[in-house]
PDB file of N, CA and C in Angstrom:
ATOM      1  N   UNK A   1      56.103 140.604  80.914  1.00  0.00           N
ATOM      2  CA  UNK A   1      57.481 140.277  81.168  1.00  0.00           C
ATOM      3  C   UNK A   1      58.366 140.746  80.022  1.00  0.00           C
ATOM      4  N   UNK A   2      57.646 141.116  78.569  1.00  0.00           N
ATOM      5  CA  UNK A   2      59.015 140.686  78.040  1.00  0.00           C
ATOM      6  C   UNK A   2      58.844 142.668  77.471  1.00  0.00           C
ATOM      7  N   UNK A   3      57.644 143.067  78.128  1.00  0.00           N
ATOM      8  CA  UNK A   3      57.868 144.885  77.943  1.00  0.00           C
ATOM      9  C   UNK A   3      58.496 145.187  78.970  1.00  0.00           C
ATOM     10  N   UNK A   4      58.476 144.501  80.313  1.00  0.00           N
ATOM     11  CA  UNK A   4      59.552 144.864  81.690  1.00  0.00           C
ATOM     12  C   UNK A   4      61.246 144.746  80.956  1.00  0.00           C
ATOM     13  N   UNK A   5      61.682 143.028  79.854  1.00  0.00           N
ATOM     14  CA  UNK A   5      62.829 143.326  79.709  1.00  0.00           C
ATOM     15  C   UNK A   5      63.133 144.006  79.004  1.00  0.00           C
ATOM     16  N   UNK A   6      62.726 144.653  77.926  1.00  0.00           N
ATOM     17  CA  UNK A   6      62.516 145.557  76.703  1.00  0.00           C
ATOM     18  C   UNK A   6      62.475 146.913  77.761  1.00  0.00           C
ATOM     19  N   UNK A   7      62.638 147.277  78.280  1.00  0.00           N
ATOM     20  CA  UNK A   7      62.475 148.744  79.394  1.00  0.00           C
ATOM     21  C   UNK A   7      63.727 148.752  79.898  1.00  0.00           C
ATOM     22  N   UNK A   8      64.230 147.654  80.378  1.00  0.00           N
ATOM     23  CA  UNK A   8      65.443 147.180  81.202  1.00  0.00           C
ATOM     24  C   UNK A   8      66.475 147.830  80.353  1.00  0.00           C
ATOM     25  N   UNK A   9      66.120 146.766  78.572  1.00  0.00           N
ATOM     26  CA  UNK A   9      67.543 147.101  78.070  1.00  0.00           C
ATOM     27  C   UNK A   9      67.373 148.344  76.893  1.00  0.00           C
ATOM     28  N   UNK A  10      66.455 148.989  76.872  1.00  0.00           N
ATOM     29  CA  UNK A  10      66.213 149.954  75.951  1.00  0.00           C
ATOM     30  C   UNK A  10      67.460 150.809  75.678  1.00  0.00           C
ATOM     31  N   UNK A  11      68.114 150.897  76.926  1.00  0.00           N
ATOM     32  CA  UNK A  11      68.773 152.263  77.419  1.00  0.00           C
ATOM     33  C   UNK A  11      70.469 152.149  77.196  1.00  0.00           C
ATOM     34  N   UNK A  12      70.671 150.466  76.866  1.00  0.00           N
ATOM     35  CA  UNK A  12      71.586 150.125  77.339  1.00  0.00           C
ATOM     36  C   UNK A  12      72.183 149.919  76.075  1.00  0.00           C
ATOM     37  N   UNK A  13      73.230 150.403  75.633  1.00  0.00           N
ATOM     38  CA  UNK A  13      74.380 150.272  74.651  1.00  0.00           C
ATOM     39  C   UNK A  13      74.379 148.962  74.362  1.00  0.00           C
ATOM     40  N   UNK A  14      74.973 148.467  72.892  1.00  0.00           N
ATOM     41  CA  UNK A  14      74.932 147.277  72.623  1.00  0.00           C
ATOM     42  C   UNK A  14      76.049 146.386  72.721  1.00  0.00           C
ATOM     43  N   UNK A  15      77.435 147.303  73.553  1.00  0.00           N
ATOM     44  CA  UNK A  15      78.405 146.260  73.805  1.00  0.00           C
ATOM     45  C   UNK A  15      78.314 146.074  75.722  1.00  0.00           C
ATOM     46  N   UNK A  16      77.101 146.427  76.134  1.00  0.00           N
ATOM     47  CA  UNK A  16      76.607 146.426  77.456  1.00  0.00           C
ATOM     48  C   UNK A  16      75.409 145.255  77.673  1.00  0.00           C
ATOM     49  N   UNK A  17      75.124 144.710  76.638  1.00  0.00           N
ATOM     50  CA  UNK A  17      73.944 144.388  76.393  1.00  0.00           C
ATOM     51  C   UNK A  17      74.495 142.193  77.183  1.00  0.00           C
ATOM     52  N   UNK A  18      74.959 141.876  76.335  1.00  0.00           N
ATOM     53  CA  UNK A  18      75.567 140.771  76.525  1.00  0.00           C
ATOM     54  C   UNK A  18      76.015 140.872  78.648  1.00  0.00           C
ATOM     55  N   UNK A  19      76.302 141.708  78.661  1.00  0.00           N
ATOM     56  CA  UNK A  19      76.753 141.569  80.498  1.00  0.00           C
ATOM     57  C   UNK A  19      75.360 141.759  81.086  1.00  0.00           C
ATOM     58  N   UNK A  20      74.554 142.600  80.711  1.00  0.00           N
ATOM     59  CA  UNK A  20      73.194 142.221  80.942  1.00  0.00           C
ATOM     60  C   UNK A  20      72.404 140.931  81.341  1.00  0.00           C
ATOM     61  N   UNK A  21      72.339 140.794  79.953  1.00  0.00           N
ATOM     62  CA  UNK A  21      71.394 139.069  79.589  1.00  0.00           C
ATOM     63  C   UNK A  21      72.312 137.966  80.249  1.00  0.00           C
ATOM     64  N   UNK A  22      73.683 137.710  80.124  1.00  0.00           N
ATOM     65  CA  UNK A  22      74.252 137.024  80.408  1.00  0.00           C
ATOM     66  C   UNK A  22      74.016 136.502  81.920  1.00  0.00           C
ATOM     67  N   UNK A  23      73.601 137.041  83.044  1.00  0.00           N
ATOM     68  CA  UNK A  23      73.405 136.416  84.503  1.00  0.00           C
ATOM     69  C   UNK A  23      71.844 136.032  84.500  1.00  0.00           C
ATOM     70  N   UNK A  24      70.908 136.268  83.475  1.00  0.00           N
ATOM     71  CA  UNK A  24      69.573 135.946  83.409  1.00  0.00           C
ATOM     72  C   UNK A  24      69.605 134.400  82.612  1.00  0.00           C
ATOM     73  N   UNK A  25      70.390 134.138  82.112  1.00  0.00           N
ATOM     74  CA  UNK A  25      70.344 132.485  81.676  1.00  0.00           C
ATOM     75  C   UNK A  25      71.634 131.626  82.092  1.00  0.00           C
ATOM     76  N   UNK A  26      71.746 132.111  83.102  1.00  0.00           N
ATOM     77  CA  UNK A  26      72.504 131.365  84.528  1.00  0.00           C
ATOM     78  C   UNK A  26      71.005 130.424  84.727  1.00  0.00           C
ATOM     79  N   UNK A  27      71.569 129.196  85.279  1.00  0.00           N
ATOM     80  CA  UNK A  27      70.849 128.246  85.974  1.00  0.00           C
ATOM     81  C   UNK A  27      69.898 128.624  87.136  1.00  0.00           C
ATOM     82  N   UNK A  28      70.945 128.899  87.881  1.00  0.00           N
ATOM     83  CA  UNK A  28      70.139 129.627  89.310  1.00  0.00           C
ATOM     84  C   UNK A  28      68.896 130.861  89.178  1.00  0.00           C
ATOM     85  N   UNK A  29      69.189 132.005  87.939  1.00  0.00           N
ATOM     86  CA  UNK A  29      68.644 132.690  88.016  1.00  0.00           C
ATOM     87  C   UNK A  29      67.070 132.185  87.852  1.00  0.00           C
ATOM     88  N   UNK A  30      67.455 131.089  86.794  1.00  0.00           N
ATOM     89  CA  UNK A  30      66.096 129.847  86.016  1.00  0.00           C
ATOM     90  C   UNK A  30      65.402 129.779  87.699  1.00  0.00           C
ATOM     91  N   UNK A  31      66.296 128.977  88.433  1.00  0.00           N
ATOM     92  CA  UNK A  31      65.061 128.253  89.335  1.00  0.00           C
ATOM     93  C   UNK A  31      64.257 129.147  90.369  1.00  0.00           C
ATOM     94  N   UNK A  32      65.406 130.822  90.401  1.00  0.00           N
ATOM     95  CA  UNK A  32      64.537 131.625  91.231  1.00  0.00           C
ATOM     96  C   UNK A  32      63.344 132.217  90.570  1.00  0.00           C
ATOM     97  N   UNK A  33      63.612 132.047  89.620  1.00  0.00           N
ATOM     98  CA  UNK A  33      62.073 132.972  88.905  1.00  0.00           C
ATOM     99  C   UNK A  33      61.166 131.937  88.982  1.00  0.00           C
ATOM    100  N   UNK A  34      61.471 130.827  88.691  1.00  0.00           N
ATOM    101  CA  UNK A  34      60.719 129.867  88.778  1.00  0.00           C
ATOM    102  C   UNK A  34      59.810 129.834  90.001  1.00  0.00           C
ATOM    103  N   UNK A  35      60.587 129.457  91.141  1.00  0.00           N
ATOM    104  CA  UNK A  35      60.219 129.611  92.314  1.00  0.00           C
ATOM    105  C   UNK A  35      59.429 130.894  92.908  1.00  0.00           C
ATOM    106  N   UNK A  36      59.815 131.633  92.256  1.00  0.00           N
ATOM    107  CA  UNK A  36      59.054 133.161  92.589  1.00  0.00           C
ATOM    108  C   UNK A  36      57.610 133.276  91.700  1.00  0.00           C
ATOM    109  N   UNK A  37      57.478 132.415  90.311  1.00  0.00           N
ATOM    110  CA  UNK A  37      56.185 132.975  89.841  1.00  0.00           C
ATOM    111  C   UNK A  37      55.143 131.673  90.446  1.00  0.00           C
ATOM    112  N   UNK A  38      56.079 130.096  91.338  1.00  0.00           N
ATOM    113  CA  UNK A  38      55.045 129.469  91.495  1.00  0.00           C
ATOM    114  C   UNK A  38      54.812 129.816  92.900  1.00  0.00           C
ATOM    115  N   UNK A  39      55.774 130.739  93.815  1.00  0.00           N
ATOM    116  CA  UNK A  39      54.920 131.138  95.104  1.00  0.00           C
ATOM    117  C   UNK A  39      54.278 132.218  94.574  1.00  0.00           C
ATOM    118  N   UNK A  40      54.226 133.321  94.105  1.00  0.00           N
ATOM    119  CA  UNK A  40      53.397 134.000  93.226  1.00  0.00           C
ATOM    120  C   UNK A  40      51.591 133.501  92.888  1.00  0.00           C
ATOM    121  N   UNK A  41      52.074 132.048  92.118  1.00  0.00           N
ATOM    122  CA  UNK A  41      50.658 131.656  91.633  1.00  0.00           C
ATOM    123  C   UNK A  41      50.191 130.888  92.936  1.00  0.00           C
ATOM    124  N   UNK A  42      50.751 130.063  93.915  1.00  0.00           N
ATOM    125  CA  UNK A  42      50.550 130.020  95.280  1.00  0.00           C
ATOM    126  C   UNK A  42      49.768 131.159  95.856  1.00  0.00           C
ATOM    127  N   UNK A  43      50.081 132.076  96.169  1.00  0.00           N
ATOM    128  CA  UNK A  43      49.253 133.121  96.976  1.00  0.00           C
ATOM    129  C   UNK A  43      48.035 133.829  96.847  1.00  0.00           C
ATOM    130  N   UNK A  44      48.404 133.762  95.212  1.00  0.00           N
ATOM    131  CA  UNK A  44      47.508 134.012  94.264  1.00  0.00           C
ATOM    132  C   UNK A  44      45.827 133.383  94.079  1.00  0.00           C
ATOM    133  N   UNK A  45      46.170 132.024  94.142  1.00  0.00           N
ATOM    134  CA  UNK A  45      45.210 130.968  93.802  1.00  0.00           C
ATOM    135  C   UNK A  45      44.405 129.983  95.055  1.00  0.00           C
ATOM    136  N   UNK A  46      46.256 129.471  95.238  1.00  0.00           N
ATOM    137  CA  UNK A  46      45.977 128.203  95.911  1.00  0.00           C
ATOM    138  C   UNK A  46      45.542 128.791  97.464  1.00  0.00           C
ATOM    139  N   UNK A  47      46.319 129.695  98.073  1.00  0.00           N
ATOM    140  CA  UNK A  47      45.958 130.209  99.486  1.00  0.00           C
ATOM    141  C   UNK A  47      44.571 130.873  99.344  1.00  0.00           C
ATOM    142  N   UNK A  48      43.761 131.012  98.360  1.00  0.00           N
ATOM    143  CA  UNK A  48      42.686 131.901  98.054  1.00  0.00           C
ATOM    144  C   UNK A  48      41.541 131.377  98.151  1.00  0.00           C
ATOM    145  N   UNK A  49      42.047 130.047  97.919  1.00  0.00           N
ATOM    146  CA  UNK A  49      40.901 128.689  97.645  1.00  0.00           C
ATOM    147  C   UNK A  49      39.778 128.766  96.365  1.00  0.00           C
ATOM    148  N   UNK A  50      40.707 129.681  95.397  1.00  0.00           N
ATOM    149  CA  UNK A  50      40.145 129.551  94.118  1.00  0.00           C
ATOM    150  C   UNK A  50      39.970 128.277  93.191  1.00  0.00           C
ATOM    151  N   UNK A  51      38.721 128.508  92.264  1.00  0.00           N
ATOM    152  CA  UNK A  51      38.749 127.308  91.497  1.00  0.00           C
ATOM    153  C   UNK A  51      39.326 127.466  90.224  1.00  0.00           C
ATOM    154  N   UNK A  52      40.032 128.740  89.957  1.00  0.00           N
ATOM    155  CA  UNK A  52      40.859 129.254  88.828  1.00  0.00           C
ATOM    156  C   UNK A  52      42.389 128.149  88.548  1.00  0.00           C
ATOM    157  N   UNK A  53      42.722 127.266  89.569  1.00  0.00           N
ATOM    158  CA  UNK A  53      43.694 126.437  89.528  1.00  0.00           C
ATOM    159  C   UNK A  53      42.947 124.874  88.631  1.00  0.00           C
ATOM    160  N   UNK A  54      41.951 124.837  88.899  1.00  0.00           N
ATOM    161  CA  UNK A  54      41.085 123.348  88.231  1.00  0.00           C
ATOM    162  C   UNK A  54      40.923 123.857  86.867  1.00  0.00           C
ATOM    163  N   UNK A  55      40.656 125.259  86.748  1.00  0.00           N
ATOM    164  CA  UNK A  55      40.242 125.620  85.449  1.00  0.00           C
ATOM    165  C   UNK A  55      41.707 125.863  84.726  1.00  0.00           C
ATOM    166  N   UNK A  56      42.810 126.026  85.275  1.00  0.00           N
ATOM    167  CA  UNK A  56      43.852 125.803  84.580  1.00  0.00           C
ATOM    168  C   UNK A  56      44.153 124.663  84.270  1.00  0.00           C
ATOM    169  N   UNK A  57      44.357 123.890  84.930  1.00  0.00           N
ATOM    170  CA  UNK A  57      44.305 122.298  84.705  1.00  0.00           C
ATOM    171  C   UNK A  57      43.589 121.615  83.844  1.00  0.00           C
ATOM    172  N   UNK A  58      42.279 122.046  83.265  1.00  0.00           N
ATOM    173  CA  UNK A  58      41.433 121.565  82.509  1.00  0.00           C
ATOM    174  C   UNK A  58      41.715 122.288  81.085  1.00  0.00           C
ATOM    175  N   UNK A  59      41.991 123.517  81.056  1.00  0.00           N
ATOM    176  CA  UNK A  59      42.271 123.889  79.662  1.00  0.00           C
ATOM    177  C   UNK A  59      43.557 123.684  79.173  1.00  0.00           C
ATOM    178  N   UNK A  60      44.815 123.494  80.247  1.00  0.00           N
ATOM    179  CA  UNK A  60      46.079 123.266  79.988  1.00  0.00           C
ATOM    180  C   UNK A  60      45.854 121.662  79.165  1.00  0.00           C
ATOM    181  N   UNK A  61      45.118 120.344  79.856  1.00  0.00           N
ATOM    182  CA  UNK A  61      45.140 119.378  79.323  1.00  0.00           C
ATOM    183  C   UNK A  61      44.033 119.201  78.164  1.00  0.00           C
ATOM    184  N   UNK A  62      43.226 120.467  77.752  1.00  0.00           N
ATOM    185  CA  UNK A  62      42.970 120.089  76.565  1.00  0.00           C
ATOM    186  C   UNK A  62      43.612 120.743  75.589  1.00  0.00           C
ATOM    187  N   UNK A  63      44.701 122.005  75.457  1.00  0.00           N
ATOM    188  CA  UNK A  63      45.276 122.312  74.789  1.00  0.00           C
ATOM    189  C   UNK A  63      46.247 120.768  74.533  1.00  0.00           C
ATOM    190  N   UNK A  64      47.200 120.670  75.875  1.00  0.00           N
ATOM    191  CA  UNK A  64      48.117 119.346  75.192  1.00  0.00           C
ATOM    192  C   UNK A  64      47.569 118.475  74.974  1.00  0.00           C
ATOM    193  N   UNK A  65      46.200 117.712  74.491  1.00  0.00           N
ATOM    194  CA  UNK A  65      45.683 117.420  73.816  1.00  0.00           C
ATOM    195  C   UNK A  65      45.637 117.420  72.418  1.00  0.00           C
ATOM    196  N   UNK A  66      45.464 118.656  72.070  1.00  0.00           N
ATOM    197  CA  UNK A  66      44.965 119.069  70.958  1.00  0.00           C
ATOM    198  C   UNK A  66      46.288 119.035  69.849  1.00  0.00           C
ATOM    199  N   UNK A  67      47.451 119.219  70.698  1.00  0.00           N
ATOM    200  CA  UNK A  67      48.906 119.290  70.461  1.00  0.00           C
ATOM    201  C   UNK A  67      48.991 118.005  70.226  1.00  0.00           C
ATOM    202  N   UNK A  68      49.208 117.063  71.166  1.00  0.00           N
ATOM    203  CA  UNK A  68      49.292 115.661  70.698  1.00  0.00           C
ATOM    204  C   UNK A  68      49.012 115.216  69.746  1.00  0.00           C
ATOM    205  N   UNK A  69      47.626 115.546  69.389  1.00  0.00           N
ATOM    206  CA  UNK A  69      46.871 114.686  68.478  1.00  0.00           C
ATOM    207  C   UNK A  69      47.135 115.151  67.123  1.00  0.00           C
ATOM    208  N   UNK A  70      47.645 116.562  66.769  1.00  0.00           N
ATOM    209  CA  UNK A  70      47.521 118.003  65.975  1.00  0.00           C
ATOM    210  C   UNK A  70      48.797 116.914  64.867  1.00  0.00           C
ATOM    211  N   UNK A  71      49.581 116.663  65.013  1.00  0.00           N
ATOM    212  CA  UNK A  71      50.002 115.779  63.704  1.00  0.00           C
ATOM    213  C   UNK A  71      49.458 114.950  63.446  1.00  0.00           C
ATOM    214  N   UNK A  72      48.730 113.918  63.529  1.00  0.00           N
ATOM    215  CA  UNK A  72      47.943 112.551  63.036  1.00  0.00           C
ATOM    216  C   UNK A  72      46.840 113.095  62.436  1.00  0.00           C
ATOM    217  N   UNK A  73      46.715 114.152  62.790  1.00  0.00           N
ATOM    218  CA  UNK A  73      45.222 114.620  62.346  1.00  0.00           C
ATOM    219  C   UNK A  73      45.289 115.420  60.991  1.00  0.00           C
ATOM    220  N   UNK A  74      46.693 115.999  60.977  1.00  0.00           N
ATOM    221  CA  UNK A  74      47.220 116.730  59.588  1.00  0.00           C
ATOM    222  C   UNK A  74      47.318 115.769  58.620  1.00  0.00           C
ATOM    223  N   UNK A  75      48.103 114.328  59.049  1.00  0.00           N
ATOM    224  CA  UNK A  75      48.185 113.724  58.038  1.00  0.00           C
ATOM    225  C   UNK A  75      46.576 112.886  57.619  1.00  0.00           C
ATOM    226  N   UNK A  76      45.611 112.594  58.035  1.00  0.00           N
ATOM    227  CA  UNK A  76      44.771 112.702  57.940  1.00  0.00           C
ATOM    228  C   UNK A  76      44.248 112.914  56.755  1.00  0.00           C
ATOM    229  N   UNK A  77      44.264 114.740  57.313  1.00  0.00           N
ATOM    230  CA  UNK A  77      43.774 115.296  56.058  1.00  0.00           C
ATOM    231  C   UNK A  77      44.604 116.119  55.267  1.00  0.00           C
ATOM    232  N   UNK A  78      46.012 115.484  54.886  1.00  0.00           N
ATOM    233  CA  UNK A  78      46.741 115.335  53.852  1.00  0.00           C
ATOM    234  C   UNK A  78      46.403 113.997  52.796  1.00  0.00           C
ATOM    235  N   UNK A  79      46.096 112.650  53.880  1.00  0.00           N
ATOM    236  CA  UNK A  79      45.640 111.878  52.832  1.00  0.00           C
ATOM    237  C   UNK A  79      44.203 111.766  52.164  1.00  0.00           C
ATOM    238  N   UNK A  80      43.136 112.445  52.700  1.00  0.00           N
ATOM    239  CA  UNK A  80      41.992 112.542  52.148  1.00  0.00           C
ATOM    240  C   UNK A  80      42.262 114.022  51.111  1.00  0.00           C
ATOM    241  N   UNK A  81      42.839 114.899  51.314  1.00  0.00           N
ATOM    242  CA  UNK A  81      43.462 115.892  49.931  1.00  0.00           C
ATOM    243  C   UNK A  81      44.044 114.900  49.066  1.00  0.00           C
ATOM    244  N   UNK A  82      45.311 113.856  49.001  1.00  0.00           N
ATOM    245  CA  UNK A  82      45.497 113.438  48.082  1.00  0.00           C
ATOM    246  C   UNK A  82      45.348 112.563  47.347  1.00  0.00           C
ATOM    247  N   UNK A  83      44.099 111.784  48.194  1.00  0.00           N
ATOM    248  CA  UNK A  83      42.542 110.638  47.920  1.00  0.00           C
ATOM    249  C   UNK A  83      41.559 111.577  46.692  1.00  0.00           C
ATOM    250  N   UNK A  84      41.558 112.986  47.427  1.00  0.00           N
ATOM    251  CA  UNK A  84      40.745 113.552  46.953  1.00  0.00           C
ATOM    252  C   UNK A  84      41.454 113.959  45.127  1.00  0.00           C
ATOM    253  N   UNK A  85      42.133 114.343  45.226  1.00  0.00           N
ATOM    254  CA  UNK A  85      42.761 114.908  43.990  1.00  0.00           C
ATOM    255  C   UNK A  85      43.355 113.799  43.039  1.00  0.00           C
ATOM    256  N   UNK A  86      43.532 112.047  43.558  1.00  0.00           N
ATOM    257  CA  UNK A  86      43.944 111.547  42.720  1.00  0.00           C
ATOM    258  C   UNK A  86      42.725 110.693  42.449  1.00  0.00           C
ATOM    259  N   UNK A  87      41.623 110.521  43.073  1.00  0.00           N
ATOM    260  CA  UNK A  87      40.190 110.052  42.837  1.00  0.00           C
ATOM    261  C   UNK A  87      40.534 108.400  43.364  1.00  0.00           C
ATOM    262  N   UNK A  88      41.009 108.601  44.502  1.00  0.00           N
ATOM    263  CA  UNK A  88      41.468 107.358  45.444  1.00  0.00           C
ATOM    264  C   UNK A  88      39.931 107.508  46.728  1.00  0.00           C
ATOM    265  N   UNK A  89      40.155 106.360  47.662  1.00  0.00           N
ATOM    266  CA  UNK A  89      39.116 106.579  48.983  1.00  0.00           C
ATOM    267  C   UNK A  89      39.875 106.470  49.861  1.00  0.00           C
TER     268      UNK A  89
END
């Protein structure tokens, strides 16, 4: 997607550029793409009766997982570094 918009505006002068981009972060434009990459992943997947949709689902919720947890776990081991260096437990 973002070598398709990079192709788009390669060509295009830079006081042309702004009338460009400008109708792509319109609202509407948001919900048609939207709508277009989830009938997209619809036709793709779900009409296919693939199990590539469970396996998204399963790695999507252990990434936000990993996200969730990914600050508590820094401080963590920020306080065992500064346990460690001041000869604390």
């Amino acid at each position: 997607m973002a070598q398709r918009f990079y192709n788009q505006i390669k060509g295009l002068k830079v006081t042309d550029l702004p009338n460009h981009v400008k109708p792509m972060l319109s609202l509407e434009y948001m919900k048609k793409t939207a709508q277009k990459g989830l009938d997209n992943y619809q036709a793709k997947y779900i009409e296919t009766s693939s199990i590539d949709p469970l396996l998204h689902v399963c790695f999507g919720g252990m990434v936000f997982s990993y996200l969730v947890a990914l600050p508590e776990e820094r401080r963590h081991l920020e306080h065992a570094q500064h346990a460690k260096e001041h000869g604390g437990h």
